[in-house]
PDB file of N, CA and C in Angstrom:
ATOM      1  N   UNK A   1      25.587 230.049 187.145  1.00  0.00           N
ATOM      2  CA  UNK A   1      27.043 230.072 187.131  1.00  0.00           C
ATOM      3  C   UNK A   1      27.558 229.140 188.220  1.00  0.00           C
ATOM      4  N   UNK A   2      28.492 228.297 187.770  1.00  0.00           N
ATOM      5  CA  UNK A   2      29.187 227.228 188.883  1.00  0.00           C
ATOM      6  C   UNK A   2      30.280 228.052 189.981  1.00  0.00           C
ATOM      7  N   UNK A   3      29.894 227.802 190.910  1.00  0.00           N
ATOM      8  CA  UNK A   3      30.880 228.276 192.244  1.00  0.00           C
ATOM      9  C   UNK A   3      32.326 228.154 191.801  1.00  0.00           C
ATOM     10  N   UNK A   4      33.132 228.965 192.023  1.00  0.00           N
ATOM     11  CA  UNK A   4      34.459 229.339 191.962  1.00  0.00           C
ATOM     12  C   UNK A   4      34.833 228.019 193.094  1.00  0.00           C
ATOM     13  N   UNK A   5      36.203 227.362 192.659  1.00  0.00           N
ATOM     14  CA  UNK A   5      37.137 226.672 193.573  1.00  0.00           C
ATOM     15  C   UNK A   5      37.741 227.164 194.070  1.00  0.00           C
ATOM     16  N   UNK A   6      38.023 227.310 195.459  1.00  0.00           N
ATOM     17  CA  UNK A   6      38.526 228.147 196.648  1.00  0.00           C
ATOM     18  C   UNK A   6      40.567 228.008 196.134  1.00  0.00           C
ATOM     19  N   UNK A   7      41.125 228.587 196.180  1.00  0.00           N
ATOM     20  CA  UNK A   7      42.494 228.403 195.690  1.00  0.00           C
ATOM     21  C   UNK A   7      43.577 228.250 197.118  1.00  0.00           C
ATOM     22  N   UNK A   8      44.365 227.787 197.395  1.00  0.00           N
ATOM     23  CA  UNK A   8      44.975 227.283 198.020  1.00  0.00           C
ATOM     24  C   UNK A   8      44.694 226.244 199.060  1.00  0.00           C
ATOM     25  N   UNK A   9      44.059 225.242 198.746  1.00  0.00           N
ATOM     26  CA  UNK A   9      43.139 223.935 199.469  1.00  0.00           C
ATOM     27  C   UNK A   9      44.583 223.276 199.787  1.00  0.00           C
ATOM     28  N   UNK A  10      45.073 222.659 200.582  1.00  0.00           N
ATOM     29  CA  UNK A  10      46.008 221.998 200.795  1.00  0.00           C
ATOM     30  C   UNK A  10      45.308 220.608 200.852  1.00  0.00           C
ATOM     31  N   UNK A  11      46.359 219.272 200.955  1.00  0.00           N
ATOM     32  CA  UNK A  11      45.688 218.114 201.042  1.00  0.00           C
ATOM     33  C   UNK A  11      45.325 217.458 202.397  1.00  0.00           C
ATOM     34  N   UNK A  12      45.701 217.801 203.385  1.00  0.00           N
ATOM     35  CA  UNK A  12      44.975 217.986 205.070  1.00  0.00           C
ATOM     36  C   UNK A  12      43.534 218.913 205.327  1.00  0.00           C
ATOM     37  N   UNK A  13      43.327 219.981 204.591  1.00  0.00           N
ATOM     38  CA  UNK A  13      42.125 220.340 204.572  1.00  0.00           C
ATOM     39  C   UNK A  13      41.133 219.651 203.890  1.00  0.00           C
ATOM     40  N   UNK A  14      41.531 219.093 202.352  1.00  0.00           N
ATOM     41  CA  UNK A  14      40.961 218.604 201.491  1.00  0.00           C
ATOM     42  C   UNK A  14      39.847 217.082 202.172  1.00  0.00           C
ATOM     43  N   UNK A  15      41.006 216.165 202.768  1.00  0.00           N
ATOM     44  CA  UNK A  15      41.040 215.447 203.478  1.00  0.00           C
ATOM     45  C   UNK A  15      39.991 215.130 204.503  1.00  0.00           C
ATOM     46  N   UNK A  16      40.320 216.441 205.704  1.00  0.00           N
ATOM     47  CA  UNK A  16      39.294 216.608 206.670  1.00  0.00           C
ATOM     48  C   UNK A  16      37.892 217.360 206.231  1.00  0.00           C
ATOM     49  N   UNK A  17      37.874 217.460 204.664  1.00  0.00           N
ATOM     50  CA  UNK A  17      36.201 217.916 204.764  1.00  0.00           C
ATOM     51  C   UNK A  17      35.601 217.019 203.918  1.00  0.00           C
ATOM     52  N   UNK A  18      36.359 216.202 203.172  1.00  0.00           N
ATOM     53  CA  UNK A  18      35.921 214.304 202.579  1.00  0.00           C
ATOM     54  C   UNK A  18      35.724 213.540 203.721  1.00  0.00           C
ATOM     55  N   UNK A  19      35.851 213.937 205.193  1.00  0.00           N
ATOM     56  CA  UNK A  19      35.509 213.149 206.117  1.00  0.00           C
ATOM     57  C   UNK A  19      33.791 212.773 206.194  1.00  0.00           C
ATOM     58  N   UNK A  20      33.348 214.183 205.472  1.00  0.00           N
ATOM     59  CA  UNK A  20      32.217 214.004 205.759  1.00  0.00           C
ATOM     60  C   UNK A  20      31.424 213.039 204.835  1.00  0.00           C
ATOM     61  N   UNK A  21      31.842 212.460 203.960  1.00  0.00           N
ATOM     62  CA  UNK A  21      31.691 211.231 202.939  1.00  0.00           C
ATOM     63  C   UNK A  21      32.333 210.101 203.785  1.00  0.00           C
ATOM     64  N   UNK A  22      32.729 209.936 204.482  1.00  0.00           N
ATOM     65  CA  UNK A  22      33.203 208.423 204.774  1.00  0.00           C
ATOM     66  C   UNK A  22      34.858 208.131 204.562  1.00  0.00           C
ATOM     67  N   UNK A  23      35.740 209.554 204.139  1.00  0.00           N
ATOM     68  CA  UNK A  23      36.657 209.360 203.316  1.00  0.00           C
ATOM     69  C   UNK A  23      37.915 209.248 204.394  1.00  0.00           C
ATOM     70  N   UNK A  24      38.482 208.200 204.265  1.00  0.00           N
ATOM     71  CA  UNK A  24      39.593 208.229 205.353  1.00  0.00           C
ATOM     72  C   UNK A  24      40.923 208.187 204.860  1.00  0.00           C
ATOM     73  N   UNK A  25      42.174 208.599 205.199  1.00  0.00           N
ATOM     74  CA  UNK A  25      43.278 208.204 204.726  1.00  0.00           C
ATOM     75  C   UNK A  25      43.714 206.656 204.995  1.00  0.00           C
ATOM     76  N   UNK A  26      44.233 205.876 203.705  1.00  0.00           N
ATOM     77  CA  UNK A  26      44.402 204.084 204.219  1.00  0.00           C
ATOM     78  C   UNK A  26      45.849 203.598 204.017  1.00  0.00           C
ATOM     79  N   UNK A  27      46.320 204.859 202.911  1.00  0.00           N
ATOM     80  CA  UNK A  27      47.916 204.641 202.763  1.00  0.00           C
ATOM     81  C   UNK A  27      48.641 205.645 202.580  1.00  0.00           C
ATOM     82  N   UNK A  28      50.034 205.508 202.129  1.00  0.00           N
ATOM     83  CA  UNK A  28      50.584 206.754 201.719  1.00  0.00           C
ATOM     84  C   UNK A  28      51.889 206.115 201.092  1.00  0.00           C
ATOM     85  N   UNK A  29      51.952 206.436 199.957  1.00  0.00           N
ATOM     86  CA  UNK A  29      53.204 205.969 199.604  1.00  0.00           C
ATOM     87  C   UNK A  29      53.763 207.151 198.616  1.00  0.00           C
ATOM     88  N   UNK A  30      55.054 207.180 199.114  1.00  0.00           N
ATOM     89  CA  UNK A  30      55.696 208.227 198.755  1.00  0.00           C
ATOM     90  C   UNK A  30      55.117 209.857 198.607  1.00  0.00           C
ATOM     91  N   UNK A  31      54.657 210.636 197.514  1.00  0.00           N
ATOM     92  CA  UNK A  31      54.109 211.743 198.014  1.00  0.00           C
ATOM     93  C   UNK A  31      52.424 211.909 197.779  1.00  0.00           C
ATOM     94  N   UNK A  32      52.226 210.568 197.542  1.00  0.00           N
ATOM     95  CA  UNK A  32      50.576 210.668 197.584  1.00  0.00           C
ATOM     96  C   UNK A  32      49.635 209.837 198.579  1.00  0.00           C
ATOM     97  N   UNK A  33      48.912 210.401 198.879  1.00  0.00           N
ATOM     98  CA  UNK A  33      47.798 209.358 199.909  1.00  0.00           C
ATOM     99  C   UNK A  33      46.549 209.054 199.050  1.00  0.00           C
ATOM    100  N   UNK A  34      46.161 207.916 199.782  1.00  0.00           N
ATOM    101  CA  UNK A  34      44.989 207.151 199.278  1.00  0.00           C
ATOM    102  C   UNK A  34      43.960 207.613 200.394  1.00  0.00           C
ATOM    103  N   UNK A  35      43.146 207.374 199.687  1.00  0.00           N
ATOM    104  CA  UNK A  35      41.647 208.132 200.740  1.00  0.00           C
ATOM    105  C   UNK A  35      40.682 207.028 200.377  1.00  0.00           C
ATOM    106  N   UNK A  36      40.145 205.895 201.304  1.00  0.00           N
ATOM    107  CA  UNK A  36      38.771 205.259 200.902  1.00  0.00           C
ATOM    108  C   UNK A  36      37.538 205.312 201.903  1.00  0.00           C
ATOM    109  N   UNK A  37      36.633 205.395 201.109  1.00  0.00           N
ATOM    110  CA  UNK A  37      35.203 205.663 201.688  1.00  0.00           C
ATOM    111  C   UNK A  37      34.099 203.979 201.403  1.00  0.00           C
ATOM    112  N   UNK A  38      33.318 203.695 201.959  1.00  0.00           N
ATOM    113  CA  UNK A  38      32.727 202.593 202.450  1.00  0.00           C
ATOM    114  C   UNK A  38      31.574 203.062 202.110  1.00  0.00           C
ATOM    115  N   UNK A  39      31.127 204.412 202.067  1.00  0.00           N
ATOM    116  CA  UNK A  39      29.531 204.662 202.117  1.00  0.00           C
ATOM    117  C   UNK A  39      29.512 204.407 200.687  1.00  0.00           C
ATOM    118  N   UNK A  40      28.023 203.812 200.194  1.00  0.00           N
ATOM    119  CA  UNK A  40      27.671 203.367 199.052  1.00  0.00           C
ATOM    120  C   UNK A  40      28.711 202.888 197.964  1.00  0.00           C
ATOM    121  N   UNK A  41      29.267 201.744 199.019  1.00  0.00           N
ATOM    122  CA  UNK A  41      30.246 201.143 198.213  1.00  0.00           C
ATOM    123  C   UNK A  41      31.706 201.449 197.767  1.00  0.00           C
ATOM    124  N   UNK A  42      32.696 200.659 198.026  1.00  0.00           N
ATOM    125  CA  UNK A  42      33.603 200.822 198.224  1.00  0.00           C
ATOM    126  C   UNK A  42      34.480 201.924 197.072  1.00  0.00           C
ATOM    127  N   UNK A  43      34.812 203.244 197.460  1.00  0.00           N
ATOM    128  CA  UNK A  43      35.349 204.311 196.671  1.00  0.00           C
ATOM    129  C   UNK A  43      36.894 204.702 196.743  1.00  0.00           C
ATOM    130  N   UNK A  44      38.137 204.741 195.821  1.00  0.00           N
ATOM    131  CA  UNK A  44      39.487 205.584 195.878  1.00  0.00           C
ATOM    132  C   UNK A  44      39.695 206.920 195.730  1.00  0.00           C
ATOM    133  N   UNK A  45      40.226 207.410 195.950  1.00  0.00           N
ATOM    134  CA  UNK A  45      41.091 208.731 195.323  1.00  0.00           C
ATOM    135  C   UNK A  45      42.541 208.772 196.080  1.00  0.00           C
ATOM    136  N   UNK A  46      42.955 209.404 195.237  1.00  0.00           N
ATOM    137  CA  UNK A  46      44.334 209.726 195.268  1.00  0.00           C
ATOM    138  C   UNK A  46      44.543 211.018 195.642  1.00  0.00           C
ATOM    139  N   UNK A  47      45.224 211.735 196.848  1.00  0.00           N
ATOM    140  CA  UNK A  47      45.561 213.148 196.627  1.00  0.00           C
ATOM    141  C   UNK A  47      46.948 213.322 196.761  1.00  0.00           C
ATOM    142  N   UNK A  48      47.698 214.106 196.106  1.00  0.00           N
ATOM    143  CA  UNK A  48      48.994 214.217 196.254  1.00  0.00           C
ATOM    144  C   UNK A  48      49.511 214.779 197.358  1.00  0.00           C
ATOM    145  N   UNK A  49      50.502 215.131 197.958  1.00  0.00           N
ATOM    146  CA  UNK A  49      50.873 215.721 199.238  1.00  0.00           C
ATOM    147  C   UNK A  49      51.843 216.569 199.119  1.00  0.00           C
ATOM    148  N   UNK A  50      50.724 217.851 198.824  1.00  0.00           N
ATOM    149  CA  UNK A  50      51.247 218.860 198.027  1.00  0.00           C
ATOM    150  C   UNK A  50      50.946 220.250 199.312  1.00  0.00           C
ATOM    151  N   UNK A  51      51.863 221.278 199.370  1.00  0.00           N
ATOM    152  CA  UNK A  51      50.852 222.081 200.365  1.00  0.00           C
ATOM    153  C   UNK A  51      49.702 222.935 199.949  1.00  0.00           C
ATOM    154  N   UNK A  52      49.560 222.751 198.610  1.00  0.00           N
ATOM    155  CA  UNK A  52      48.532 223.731 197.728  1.00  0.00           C
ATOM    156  C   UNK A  52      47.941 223.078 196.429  1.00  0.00           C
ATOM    157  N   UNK A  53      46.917 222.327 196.778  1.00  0.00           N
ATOM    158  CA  UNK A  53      46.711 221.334 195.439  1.00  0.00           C
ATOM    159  C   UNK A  53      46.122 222.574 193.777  1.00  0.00           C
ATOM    160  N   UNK A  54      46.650 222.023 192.577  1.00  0.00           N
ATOM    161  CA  UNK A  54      46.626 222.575 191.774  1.00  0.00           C
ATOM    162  C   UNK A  54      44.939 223.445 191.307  1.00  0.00           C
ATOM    163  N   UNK A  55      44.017 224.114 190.852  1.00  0.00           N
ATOM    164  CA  UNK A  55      43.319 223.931 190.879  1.00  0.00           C
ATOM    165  C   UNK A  55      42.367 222.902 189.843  1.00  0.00           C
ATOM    166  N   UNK A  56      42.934 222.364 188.522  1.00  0.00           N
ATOM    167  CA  UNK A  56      43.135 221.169 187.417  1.00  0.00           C
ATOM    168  C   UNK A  56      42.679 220.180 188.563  1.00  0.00           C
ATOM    169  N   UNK A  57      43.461 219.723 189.768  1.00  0.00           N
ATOM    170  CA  UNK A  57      43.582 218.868 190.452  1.00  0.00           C
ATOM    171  C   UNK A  57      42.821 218.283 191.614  1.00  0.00           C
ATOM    172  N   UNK A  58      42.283 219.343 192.457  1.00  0.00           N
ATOM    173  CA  UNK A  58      41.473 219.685 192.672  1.00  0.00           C
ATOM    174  C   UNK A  58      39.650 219.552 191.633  1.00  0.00           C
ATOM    175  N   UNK A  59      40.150 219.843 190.771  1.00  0.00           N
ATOM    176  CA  UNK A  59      38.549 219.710 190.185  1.00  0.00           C
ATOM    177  C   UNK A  59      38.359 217.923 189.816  1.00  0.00           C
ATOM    178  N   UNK A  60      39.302 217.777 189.803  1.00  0.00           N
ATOM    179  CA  UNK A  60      39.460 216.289 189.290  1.00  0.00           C
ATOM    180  C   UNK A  60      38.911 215.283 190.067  1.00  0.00           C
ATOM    181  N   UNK A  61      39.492 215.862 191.403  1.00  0.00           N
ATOM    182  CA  UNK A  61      39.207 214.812 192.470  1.00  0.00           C
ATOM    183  C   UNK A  61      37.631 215.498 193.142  1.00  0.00           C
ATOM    184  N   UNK A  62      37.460 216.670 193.199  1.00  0.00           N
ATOM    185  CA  UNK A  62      35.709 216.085 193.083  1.00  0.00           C
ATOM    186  C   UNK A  62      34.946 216.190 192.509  1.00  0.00           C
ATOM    187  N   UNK A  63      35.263 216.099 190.999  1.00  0.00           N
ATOM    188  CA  UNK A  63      33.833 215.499 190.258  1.00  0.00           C
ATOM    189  C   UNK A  63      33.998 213.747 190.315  1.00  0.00           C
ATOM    190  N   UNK A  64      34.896 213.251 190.861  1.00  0.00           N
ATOM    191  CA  UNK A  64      35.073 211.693 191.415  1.00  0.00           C
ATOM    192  C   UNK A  64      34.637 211.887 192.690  1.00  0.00           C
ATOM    193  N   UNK A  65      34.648 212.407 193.504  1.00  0.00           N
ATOM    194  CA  UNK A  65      33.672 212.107 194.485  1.00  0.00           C
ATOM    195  C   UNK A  65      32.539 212.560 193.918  1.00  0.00           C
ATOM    196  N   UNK A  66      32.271 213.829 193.563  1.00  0.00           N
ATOM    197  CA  UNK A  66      30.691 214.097 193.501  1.00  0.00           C
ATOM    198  C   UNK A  66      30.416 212.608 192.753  1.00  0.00           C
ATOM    199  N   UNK A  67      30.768 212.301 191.630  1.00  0.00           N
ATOM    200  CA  UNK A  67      30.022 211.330 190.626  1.00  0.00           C
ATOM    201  C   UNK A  67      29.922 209.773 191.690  1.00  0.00           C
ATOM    202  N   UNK A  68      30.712 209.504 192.428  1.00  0.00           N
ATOM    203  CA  UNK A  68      30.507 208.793 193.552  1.00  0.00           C
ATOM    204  C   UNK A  68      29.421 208.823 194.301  1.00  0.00           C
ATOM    205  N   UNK A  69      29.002 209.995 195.178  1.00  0.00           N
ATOM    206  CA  UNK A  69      28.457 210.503 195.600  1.00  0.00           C
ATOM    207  C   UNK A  69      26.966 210.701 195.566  1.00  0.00           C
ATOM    208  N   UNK A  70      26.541 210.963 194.095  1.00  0.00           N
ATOM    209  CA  UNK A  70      25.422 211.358 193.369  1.00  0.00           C
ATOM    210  C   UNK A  70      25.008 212.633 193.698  1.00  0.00           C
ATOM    211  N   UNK A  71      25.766 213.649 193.558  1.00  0.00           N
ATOM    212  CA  UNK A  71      25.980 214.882 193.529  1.00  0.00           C
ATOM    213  C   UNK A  71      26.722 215.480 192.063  1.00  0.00           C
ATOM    214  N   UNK A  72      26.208 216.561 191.936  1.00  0.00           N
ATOM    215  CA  UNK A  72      27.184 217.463 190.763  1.00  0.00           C
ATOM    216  C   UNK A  72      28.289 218.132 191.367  1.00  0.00           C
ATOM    217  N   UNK A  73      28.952 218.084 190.692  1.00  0.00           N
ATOM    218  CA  UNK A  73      30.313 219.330 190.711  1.00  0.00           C
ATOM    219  C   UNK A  73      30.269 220.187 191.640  1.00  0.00           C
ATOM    220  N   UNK A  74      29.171 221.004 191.333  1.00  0.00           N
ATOM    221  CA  UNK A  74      29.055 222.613 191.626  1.00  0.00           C
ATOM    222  C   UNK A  74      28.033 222.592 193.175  1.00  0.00           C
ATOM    223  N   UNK A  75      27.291 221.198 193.356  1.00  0.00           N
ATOM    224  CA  UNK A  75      26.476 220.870 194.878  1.00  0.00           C
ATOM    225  C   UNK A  75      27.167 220.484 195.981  1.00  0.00           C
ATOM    226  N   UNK A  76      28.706 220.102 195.140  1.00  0.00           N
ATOM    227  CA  UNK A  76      29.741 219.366 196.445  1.00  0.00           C
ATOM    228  C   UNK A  76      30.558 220.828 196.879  1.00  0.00           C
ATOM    229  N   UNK A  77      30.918 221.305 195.656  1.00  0.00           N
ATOM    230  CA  UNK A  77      31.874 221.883 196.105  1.00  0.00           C
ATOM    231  C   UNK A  77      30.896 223.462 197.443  1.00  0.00           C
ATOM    232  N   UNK A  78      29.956 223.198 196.825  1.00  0.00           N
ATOM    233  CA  UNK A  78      29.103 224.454 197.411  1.00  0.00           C
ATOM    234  C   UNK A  78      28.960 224.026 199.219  1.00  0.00           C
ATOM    235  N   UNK A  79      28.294 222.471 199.082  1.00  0.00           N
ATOM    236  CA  UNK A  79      28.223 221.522 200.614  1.00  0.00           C
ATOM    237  C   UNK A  79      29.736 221.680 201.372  1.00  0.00           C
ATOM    238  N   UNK A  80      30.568 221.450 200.861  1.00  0.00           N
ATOM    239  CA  UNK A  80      32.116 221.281 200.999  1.00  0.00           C
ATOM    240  C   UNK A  80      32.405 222.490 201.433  1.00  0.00           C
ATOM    241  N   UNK A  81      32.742 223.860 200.707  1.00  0.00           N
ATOM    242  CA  UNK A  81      33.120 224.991 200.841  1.00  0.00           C
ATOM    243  C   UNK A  81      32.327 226.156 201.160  1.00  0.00           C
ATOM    244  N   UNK A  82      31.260 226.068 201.654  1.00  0.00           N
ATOM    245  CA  UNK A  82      30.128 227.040 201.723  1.00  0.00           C
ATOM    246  C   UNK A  82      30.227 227.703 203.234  1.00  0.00           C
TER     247      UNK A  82
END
Protein backbone atom coordinates (compact mmCIF):
# COMPACT_ATOMS: atom_id res chain seq x y z
CA UNK A 1 0.00 0.00 0.00
CA UNK A 2 1.40 3.57 -1.03
CA UNK A 3 1.97 6.04 1.95
CA UNK A 4 -0.82 8.47 2.55
CA UNK A 5 0.10 12.35 1.56
CA UNK A 6 0.43 14.29 4.68
CA UNK A 7 -2.56 17.04 4.22
CA UNK A 8 -1.92 20.51 4.88
CA UNK A 9 1.83 20.85 3.29
CA UNK A 10 2.07 24.50 2.67
CA UNK A 11 4.51 25.76 -0.11
CA UNK A 12 7.48 26.97 2.43
CA UNK A 13 7.52 23.55 3.91
CA UNK A 14 7.21 21.89 0.59
CA UNK A 15 10.10 23.97 -0.51
CA UNK A 16 12.45 23.50 2.46
CA UNK A 17 12.31 19.65 2.23
CA UNK A 18 13.06 19.79 -1.93
CA UNK A 19 16.12 21.41 -0.50
CA UNK A 20 17.31 18.23 -0.06
CA UNK A 21 17.35 17.59 -4.00
CA UNK A 22 19.14 20.66 -4.94
CA UNK A 23 15.77 22.53 -5.20
CA UNK A 24 15.98 26.24 -4.75
CA UNK A 25 13.51 29.01 -5.20
CA UNK A 26 14.78 31.23 -8.66
CA UNK A 27 11.58 33.29 -9.21
CA UNK A 28 8.27 34.25 -8.31
CA UNK A 29 5.89 35.78 -10.30
CA UNK A 30 2.73 36.63 -9.15
CA UNK A 31 1.28 33.72 -6.96
CA UNK A 32 3.60 31.02 -8.04
CA UNK A 33 7.33 30.22 -7.50
CA UNK A 34 9.72 28.44 -9.56
CA UNK A 35 12.00 25.97 -7.84
CA UNK A 36 15.28 24.73 -9.90
CA UNK A 37 17.58 21.98 -9.06
CA UNK A 38 21.12 21.40 -10.87
CA UNK A 39 21.61 17.87 -9.50
CA UNK A 40 21.46 15.48 -12.47
CA UNK A 41 20.67 18.05 -14.72
CA UNK A 42 18.95 20.94 -14.98
CA UNK A 43 15.11 20.42 -13.36
CA UNK A 44 11.58 23.02 -12.93
CA UNK A 45 8.62 22.94 -10.92
CA UNK A 46 6.21 25.22 -10.22
CA UNK A 47 4.51 25.57 -6.75
CA UNK A 48 1.75 27.84 -6.20
CA UNK A 49 1.73 30.13 -3.13
CA UNK A 50 -0.93 28.76 -1.54
CA UNK A 51 -0.99 28.27 2.43
CA UNK A 52 -2.20 24.61 1.97
CA UNK A 53 -1.30 23.00 -1.33
CA UNK A 54 -4.19 20.88 -2.78
CA UNK A 55 -3.60 17.27 -2.31
CA UNK A 56 -4.16 16.63 -6.66
CA UNK A 57 -1.29 19.16 -6.43
CA UNK A 58 0.85 18.09 -4.35
CA UNK A 59 0.95 14.59 -5.93
CA UNK A 60 1.72 16.21 -9.12
CA UNK A 61 4.64 17.92 -8.16
CA UNK A 62 6.32 14.84 -6.77
CA UNK A 63 5.95 12.29 -9.05
CA UNK A 64 8.02 15.21 -11.19
CA UNK A 65 10.50 15.23 -8.86
CA UNK A 66 10.50 11.62 -7.98
CA UNK A 67 10.59 10.84 -11.95
CA UNK A 68 13.50 13.44 -11.96
CA UNK A 69 15.02 12.01 -9.32
CA UNK A 70 14.89 8.23 -10.11
CA UNK A 71 12.77 7.47 -7.33
CA UNK A 72 8.98 6.32 -7.19
CA UNK A 73 6.16 8.18 -5.83
CA UNK A 74 5.67 6.34 -2.74
CA UNK A 75 10.10 6.27 -1.92
CA UNK A 76 10.03 10.19 -2.06
CA UNK A 77 7.25 10.87 -0.38
CA UNK A 78 8.25 8.22 2.43
CA UNK A 79 12.32 9.96 2.31
CA UNK A 80 10.48 13.42 2.35
CA UNK A 81 7.81 12.81 5.05
CA UNK A 82 8.95 9.98 7.20
Amino acid sequence: MSPRLPRDVSWPELAKLLETFGYAVTRQKGSHLRLTTQNGGEHHITLPNHEALRTGTLNSILKDVAEHVGLTRDALVEQLFA
